[in-house]
N, C-alpha and C. Protein backbone atom coordinates (compact mmCIF):
# COMPACT_ATOMS: atom_id res chain seq x y z
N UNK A 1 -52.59 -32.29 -40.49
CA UNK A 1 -52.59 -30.88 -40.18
C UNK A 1 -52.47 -30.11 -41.49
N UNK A 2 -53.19 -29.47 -41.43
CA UNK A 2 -53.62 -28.61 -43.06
C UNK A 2 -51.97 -27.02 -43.25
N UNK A 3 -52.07 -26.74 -44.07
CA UNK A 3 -51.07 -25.80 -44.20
C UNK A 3 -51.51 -24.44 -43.03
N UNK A 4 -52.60 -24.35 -43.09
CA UNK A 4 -52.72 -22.88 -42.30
C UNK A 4 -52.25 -23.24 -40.61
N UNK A 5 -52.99 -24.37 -40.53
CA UNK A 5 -52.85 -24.51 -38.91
C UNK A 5 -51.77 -24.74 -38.81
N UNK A 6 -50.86 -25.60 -39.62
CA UNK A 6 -49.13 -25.32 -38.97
C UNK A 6 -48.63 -24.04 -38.80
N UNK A 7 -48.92 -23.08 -39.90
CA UNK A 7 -48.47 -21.60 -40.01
C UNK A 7 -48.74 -21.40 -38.64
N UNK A 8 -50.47 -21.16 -37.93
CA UNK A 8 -50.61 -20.60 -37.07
C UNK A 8 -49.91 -21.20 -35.58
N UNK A 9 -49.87 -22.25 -35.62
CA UNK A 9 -49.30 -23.62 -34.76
C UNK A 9 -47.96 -22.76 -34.43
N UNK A 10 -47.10 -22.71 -35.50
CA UNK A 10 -45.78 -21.83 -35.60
C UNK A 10 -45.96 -20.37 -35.84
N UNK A 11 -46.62 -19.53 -35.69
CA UNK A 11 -46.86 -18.60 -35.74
C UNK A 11 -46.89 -18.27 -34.33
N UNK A 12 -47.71 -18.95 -33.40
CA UNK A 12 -48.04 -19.21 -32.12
C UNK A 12 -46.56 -19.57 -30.78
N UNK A 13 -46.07 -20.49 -31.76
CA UNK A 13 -44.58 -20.77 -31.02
C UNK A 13 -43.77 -19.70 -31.03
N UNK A 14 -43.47 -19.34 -32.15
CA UNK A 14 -42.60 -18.21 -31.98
C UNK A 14 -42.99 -17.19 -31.23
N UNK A 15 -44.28 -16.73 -30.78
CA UNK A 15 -44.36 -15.77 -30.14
C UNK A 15 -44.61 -15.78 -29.27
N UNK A 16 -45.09 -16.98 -28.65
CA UNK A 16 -44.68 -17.36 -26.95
C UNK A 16 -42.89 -17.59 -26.55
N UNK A 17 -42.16 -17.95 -27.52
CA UNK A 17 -41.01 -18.12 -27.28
C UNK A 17 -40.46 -16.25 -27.58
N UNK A 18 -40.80 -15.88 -28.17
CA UNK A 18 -40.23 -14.33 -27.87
C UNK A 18 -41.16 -13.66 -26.58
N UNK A 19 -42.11 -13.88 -26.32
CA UNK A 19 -42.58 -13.10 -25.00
C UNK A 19 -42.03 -14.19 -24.05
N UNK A 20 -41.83 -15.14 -23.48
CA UNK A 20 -40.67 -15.92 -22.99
C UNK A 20 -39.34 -15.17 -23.20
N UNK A 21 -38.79 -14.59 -24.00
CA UNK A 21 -37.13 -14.08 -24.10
C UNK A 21 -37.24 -12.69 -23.58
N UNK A 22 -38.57 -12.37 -23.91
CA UNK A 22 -38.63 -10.79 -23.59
C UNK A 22 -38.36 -10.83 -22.31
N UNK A 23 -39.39 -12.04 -21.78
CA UNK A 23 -39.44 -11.48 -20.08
C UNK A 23 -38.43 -12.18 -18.98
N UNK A 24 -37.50 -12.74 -19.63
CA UNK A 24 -36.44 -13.20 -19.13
C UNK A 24 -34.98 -11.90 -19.24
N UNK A 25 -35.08 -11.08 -20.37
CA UNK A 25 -34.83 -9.82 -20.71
C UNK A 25 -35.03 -8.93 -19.01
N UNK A 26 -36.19 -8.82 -19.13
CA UNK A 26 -37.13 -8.08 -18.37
C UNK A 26 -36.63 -8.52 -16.69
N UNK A 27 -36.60 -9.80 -16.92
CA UNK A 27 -36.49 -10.49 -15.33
C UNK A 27 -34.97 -10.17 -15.24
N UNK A 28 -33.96 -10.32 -15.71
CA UNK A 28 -32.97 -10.21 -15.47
C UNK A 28 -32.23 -8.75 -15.20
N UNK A 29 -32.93 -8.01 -16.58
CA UNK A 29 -32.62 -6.18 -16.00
C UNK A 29 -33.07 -6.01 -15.00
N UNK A 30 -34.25 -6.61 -14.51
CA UNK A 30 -34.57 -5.69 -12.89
C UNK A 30 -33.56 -6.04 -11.77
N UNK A 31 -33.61 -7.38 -11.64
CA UNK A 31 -32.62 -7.76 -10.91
C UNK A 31 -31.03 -7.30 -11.00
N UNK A 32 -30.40 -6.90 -11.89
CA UNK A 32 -29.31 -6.55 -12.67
C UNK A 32 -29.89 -4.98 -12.21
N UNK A 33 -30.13 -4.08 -12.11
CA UNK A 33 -30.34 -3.06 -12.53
C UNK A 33 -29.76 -2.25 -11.11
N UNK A 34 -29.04 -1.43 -11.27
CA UNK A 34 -28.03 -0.70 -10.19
C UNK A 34 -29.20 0.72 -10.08
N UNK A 35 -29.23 0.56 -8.76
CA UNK A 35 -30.23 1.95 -8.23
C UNK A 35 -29.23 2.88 -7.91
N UNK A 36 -30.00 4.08 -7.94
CA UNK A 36 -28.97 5.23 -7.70
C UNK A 36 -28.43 5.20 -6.17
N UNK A 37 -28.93 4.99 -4.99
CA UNK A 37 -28.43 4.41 -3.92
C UNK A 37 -27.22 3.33 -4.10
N UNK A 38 -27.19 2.71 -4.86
CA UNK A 38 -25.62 1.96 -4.97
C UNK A 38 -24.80 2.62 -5.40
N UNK A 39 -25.04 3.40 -6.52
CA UNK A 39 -24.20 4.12 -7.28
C UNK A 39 -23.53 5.53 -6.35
N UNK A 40 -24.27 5.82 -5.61
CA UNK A 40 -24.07 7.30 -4.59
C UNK A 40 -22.99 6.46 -3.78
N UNK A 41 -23.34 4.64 -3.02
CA UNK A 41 -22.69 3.78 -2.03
C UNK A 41 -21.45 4.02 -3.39
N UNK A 42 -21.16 3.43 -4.39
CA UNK A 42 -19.70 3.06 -5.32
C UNK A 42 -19.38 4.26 -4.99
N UNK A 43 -20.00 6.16 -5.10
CA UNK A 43 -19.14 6.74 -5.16
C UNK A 43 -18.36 7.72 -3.89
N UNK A 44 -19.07 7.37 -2.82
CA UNK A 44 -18.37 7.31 -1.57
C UNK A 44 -17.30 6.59 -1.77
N UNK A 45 -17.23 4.89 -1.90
CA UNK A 45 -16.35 4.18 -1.79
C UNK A 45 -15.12 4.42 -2.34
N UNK A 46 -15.34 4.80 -3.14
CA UNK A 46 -14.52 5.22 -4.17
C UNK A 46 -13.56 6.66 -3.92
N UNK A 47 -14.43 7.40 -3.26
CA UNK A 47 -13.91 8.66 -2.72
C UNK A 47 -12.90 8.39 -1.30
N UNK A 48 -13.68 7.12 -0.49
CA UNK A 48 -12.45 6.75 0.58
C UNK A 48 -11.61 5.91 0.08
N UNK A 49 -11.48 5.46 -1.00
CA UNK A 49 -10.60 4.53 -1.21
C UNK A 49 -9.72 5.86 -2.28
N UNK A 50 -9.74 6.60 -2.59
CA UNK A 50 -9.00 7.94 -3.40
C UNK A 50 -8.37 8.51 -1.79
N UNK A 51 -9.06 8.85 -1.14
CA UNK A 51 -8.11 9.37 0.50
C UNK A 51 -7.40 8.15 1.20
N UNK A 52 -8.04 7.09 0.91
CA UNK A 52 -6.47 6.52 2.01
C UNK A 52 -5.98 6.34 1.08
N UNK A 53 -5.90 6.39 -0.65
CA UNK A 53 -4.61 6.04 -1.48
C UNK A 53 -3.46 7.40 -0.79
N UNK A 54 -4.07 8.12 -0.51
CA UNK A 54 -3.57 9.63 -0.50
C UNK A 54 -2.69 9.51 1.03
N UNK A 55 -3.25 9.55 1.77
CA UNK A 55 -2.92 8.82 3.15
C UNK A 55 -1.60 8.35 3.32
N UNK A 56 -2.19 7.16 2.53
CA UNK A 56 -1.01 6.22 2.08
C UNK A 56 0.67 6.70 1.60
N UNK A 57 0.16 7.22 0.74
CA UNK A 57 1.50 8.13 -0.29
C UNK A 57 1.77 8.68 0.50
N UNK A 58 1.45 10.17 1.50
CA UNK A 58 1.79 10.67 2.55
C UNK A 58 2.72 9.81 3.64
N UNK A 59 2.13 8.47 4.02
CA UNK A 59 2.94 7.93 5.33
C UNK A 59 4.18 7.53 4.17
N UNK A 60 3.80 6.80 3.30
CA UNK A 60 5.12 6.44 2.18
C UNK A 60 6.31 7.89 2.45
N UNK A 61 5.79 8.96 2.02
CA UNK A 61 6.85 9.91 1.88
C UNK A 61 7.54 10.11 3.47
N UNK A 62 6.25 10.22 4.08
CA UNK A 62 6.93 10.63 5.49
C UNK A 62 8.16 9.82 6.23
N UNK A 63 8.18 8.28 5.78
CA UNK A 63 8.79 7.15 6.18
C UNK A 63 10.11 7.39 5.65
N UNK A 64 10.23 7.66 4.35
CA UNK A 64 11.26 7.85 3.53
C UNK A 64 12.01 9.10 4.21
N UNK A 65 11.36 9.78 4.33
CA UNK A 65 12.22 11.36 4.87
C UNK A 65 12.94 10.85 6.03
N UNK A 66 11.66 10.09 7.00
CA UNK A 66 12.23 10.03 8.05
C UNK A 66 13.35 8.77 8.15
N UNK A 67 13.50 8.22 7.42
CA UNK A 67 14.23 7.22 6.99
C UNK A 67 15.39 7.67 6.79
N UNK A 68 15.36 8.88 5.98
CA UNK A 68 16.99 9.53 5.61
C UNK A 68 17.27 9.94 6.59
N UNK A 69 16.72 10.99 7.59
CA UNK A 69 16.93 11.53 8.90
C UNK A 69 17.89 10.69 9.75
N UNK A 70 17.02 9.69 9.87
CA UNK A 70 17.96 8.82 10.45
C UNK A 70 19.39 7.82 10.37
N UNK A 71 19.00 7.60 8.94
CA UNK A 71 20.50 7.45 8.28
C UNK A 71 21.35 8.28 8.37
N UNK A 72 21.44 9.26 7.68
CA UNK A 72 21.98 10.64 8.38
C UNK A 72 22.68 10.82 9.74
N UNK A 73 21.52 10.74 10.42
CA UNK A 73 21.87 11.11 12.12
C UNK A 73 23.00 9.75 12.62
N UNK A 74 22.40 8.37 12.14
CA UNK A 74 23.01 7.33 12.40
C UNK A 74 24.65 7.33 11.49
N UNK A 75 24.79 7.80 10.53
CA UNK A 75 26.41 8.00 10.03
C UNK A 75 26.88 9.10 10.75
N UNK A 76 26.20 10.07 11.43
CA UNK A 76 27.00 10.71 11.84
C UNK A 76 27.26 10.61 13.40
N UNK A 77 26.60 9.64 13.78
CA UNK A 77 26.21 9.52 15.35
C UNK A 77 27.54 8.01 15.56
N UNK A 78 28.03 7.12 13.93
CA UNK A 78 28.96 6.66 13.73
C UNK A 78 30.58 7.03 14.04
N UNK A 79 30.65 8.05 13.23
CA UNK A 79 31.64 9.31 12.58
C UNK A 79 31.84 9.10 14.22
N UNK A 80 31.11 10.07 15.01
CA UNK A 80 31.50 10.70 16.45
C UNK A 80 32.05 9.60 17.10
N UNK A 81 31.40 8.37 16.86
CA UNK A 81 31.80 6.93 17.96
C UNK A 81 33.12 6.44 17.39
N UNK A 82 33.54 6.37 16.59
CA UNK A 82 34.92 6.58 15.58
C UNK A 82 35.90 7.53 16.38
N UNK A 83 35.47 8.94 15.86
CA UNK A 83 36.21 9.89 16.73
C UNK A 83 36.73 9.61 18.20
N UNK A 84 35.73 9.16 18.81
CA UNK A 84 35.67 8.68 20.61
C UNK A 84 36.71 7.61 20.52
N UNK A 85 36.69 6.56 19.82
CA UNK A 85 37.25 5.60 19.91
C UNK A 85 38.54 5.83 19.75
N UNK A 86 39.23 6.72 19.40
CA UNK A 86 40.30 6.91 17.97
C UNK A 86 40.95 8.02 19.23
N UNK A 87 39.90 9.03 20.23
CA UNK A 87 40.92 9.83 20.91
C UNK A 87 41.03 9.13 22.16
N UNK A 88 40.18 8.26 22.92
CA UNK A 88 40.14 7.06 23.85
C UNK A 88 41.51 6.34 23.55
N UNK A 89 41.39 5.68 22.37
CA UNK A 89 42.79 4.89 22.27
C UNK A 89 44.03 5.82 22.40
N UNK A 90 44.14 6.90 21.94
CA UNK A 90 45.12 7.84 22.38
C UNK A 90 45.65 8.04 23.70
N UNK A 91 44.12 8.60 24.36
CA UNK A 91 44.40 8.50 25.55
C UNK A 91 45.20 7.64 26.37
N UNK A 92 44.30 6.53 26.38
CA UNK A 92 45.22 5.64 26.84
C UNK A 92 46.58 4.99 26.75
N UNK A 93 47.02 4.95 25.20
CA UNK A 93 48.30 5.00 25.13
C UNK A 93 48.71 6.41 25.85
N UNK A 94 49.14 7.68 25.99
CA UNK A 94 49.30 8.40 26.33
C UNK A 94 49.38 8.38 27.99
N UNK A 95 48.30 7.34 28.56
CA UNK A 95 48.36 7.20 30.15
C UNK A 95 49.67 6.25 30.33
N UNK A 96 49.68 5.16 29.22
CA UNK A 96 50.56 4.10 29.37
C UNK A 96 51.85 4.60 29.52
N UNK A 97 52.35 5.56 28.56
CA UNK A 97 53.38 6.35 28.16
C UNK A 97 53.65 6.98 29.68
N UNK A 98 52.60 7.76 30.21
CA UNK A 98 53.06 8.23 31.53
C UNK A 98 53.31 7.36 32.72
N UNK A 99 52.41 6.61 32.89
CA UNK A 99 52.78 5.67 33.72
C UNK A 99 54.26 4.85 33.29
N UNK A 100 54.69 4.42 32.17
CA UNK A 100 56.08 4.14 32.08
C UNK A 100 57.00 5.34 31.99
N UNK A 101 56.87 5.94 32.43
CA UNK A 101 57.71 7.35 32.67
C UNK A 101 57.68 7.73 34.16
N UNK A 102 56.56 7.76 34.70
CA UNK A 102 56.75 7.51 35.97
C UNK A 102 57.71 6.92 36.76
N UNK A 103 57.61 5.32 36.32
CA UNK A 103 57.95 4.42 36.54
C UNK A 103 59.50 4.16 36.33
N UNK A 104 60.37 5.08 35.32
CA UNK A 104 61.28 4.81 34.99
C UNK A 104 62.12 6.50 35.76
N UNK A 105 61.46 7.01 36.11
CA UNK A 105 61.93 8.17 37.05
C UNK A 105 61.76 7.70 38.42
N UNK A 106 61.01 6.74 38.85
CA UNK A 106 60.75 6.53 40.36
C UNK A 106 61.98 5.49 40.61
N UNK A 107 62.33 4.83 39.36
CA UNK A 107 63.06 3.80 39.59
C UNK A 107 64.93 4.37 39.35
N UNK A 108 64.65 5.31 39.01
CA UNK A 108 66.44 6.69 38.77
C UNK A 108 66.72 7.24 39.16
């Protein structure tokens, strides 16, 4: 093989092997290539996934409030059952007390 025809021989390779890279380039951007229809689909998605974050935070806060509410209501719904208990036991000593007073006048 003489000097020129290798040149062209390799002259020839290389540029089937770059129009080969090109169009593998080529083949892969199309396929790869995001249409504006997806991009409009990401930015919906994106917009419902921004409202139920929002949503979200909302039931978060609401839970919490209502969370204290009820703690709240429940110490004090405590407190009162305390109180009950505390003038109940009174009471009843107080019945006991009469009934042994009764008892010690019915018997004098």
């Amino acid at each position: 093989m003489e000097r020129t025809q290798f040149i062209m021989a390799t002259a020839i390779i290389l540029f089937v092997a770059f129009c080969m890279g090109w169009f593998a380039f080529w083949l892969i951007h199309r396929f790869t290539r995001v249409s504006k229809s997806d991009i409009g689909e990401l930015e919906r998605m994106a917009q419902e996934l921004h409202e139920a974050e929002e949503t979200r935070d909302q039931a978060i806060t609401y839970l919490q409030q209502r969370e204290a509410e009820l703690t709240t209501q429940l110490s004090q719904t405590e407190a009162e059952l305390s109180a009950t208990m505390d003038g109940l036991r009174e009471a009843r000593h107080e019945a006991e007390e009469l009934r042994a007073y009764i008892e010690r006048v019915n018997q004098g």
